[in-house]
C-alpha atoms as a PDB file:
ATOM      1  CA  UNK A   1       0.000   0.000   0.000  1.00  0.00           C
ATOM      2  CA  UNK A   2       1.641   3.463  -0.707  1.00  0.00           C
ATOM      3  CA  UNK A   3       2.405   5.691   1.459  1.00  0.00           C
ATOM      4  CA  UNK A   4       1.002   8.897   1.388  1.00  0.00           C
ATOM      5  CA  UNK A   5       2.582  12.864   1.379  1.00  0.00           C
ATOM      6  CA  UNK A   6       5.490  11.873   2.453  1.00  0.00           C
ATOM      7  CA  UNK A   7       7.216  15.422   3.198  1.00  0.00           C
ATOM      8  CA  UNK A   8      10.066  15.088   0.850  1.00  0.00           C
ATOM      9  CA  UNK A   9       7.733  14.189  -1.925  1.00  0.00           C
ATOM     10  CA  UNK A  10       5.501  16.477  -1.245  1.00  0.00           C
ATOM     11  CA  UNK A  11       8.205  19.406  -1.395  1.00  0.00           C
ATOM     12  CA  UNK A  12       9.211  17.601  -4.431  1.00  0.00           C
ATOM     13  CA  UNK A  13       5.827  17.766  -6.820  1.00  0.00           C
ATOM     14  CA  UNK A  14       5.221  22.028  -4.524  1.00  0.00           C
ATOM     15  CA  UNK A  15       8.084  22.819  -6.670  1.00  0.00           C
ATOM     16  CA  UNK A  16       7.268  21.549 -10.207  1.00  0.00           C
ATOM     17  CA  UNK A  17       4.036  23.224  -9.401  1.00  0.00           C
ATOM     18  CA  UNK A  18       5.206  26.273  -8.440  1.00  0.00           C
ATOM     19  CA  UNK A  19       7.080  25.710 -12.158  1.00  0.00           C
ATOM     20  CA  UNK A  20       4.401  24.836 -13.886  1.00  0.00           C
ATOM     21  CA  UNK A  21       2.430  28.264 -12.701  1.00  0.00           C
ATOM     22  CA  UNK A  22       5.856  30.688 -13.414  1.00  0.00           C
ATOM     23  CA  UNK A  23       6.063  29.007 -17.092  1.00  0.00           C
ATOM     24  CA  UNK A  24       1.975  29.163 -17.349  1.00  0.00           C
ATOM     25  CA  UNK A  25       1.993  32.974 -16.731  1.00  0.00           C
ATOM     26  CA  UNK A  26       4.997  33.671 -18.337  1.00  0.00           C
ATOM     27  CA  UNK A  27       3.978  31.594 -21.532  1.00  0.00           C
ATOM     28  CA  UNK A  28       7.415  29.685 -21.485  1.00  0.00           C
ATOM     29  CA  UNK A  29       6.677  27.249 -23.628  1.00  0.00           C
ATOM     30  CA  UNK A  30       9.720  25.163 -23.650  1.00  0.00           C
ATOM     31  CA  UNK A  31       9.223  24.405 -20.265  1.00  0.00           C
ATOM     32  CA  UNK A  32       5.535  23.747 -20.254  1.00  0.00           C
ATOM     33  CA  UNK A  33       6.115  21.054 -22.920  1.00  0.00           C
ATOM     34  CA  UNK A  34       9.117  19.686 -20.617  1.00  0.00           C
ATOM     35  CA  UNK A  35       7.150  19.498 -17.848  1.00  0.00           C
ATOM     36  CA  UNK A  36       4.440  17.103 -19.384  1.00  0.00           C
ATOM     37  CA  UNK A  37       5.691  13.946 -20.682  1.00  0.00           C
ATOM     38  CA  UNK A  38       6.438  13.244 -24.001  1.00  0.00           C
ATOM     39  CA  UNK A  39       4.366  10.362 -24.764  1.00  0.00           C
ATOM     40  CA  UNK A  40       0.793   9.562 -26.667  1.00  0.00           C
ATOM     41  CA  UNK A  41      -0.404   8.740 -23.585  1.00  0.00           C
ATOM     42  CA  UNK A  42      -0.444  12.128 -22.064  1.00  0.00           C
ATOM     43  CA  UNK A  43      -4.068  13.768 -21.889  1.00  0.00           C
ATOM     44  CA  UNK A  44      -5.187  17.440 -21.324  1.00  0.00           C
ATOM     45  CA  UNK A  45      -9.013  18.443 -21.331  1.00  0.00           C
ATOM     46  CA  UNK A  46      -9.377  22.035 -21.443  1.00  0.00           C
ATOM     47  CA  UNK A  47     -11.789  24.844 -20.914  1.00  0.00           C
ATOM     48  CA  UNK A  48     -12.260  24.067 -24.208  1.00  0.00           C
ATOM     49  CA  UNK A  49     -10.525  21.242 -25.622  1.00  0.00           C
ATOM     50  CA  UNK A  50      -9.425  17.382 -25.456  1.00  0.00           C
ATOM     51  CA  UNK A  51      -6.013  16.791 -26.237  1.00  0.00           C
ATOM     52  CA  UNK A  52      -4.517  13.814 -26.556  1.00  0.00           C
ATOM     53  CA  UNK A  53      -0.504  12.866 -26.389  1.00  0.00           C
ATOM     54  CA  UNK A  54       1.987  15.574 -25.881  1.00  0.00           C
ATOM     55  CA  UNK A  55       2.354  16.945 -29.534  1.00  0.00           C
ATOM     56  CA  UNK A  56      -1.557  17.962 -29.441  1.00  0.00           C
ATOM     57  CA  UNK A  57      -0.935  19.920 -25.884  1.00  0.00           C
ATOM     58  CA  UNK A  58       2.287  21.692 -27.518  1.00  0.00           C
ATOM     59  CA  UNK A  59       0.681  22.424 -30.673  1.00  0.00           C
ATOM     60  CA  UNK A  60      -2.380  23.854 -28.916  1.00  0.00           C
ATOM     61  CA  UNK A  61      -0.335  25.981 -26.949  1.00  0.00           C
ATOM     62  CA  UNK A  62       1.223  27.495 -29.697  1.00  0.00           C
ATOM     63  CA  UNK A  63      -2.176  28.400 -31.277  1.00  0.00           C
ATOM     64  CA  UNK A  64      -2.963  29.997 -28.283  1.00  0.00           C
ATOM     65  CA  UNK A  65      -2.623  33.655 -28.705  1.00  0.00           C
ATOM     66  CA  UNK A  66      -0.943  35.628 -25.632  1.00  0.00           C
ATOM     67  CA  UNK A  67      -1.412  32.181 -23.988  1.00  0.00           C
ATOM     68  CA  UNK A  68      -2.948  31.253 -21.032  1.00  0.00           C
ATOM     69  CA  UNK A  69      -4.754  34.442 -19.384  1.00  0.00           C
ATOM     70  CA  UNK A  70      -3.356  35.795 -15.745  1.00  0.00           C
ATOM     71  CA  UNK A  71      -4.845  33.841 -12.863  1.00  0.00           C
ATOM     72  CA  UNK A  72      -4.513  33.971  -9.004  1.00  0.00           C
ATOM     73  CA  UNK A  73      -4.259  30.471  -7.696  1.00  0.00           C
ATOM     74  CA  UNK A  74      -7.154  30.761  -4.655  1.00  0.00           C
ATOM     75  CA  UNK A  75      -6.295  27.079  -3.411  1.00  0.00           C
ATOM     76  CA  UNK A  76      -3.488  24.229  -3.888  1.00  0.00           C
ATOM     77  CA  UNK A  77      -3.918  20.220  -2.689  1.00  0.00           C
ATOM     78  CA  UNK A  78      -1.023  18.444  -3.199  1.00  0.00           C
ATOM     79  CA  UNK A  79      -1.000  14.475  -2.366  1.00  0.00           C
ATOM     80  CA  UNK A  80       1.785  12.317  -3.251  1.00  0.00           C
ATOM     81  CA  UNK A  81       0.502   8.523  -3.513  1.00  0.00           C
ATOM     82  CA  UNK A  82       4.176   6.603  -3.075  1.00  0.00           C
ATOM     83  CA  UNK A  83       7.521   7.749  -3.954  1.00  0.00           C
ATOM     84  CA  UNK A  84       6.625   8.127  -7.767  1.00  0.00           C
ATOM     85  CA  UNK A  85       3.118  10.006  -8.146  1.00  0.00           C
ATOM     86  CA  UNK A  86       1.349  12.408  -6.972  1.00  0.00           C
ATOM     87  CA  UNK A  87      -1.329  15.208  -7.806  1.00  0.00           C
ATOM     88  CA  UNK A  88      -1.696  18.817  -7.549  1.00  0.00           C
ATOM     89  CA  UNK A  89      -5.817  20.261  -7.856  1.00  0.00           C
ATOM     90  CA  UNK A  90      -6.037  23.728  -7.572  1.00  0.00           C
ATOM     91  CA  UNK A  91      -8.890  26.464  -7.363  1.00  0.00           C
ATOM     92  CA  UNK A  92      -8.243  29.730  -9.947  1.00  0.00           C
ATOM     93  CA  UNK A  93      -9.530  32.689 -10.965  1.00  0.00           C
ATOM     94  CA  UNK A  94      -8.918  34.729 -13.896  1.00  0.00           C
ATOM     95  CA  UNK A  95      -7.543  38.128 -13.895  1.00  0.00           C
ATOM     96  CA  UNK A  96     -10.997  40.076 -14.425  1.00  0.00           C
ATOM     97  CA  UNK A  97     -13.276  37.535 -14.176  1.00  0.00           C
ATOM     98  CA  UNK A  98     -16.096  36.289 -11.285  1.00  0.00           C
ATOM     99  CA  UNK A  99     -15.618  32.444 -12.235  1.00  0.00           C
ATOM    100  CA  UNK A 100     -13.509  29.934 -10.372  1.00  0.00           C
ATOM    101  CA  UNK A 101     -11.271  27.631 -12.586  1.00  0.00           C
ATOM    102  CA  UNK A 102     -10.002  24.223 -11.517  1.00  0.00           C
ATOM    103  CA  UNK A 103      -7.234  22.438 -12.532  1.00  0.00           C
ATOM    104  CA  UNK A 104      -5.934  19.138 -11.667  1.00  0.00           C
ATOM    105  CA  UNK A 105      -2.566  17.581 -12.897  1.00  0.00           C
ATOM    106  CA  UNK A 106      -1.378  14.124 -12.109  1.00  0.00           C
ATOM    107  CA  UNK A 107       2.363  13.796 -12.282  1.00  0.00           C
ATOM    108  CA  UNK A 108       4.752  11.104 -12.040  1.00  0.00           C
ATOM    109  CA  UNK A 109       8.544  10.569 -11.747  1.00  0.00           C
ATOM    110  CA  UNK A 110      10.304   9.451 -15.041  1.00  0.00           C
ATOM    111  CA  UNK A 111      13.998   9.423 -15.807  1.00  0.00           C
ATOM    112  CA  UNK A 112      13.784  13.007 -16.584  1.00  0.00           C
ATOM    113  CA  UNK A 113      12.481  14.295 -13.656  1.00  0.00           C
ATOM    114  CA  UNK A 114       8.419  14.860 -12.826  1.00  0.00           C
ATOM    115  CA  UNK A 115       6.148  15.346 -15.691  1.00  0.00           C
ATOM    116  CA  UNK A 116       2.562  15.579 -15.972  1.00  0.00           C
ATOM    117  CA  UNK A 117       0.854  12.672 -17.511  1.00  0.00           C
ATOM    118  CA  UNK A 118      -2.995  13.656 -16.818  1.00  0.00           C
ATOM    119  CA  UNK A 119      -4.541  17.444 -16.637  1.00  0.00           C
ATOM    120  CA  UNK A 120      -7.975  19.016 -16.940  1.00  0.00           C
ATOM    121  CA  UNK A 121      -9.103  22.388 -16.544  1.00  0.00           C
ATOM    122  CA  UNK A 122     -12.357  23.458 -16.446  1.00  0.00           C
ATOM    123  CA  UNK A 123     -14.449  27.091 -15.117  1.00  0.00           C
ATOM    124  CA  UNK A 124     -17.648  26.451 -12.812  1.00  0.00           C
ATOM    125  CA  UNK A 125     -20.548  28.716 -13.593  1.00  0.00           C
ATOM    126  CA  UNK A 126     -20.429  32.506 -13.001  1.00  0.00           C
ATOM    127  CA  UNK A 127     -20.823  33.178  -9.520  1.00  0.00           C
ATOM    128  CA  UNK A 128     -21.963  37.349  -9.703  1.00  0.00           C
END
């Protein structure tokens, strides 16, 4: 049975979040495509979008003009499940906007370092 959040892992899969939001809002795309792994397997529903294997998610964040719009992150859970996965769900918001995004990643240690296999992002309802 795995263990769960153990504190080094934990600090491990913080950081490639904390990453993953500096490349998000800076639009680095380089490192947002090194961060998920390169592999068909890799899936990313959007707001609006499925994507499917790592080449779709790059290529759809090149068509994305400006990329992804400022957000505040209002909330972070990170569990690690073992020495090898883990997952980070967070609550957003845009800049300028009354809805609250989610986002939840699943990310696993490779050879390379942590990548995210699994992500979905998706707005609930306007709240004003």
């Amino acid at each position: 049975m795995p263990v769960l959040n153990d504190p080094a892992i934990v600090s491990e899969i913080t950081a490639m979040s904390d990453r993953y939001e500096t490349a998000l809002g800076e639009n680095r795309l380089e490192t947002l495509d090194r961060l998920f792994y390169d592999g068909p397997e890799t899936v990313r529903y959007g707001v609006g979008e499925n994507l499917y294997g790592a080449d779709e998610i790059a290529a759809f964040r090149r068509a994305r003009t400006g990329g992804s719009p400022p957000r505040t992150v209002l909330r972070r859970v990170i569990t690690a499940i073992g020495p090898d996965v883990g997952t980070v769900d967070l609550e957003f918001q845009r800049a300028g906007s009354t809805r609250i995004g989610r986002q939840s990643q699943t990310w696993i240690r490779t050879a390379d370092g942590w990548k995210v296999i699994a992500a979905h992002v998706s707005l609930m309802a306007d709240i004003s």
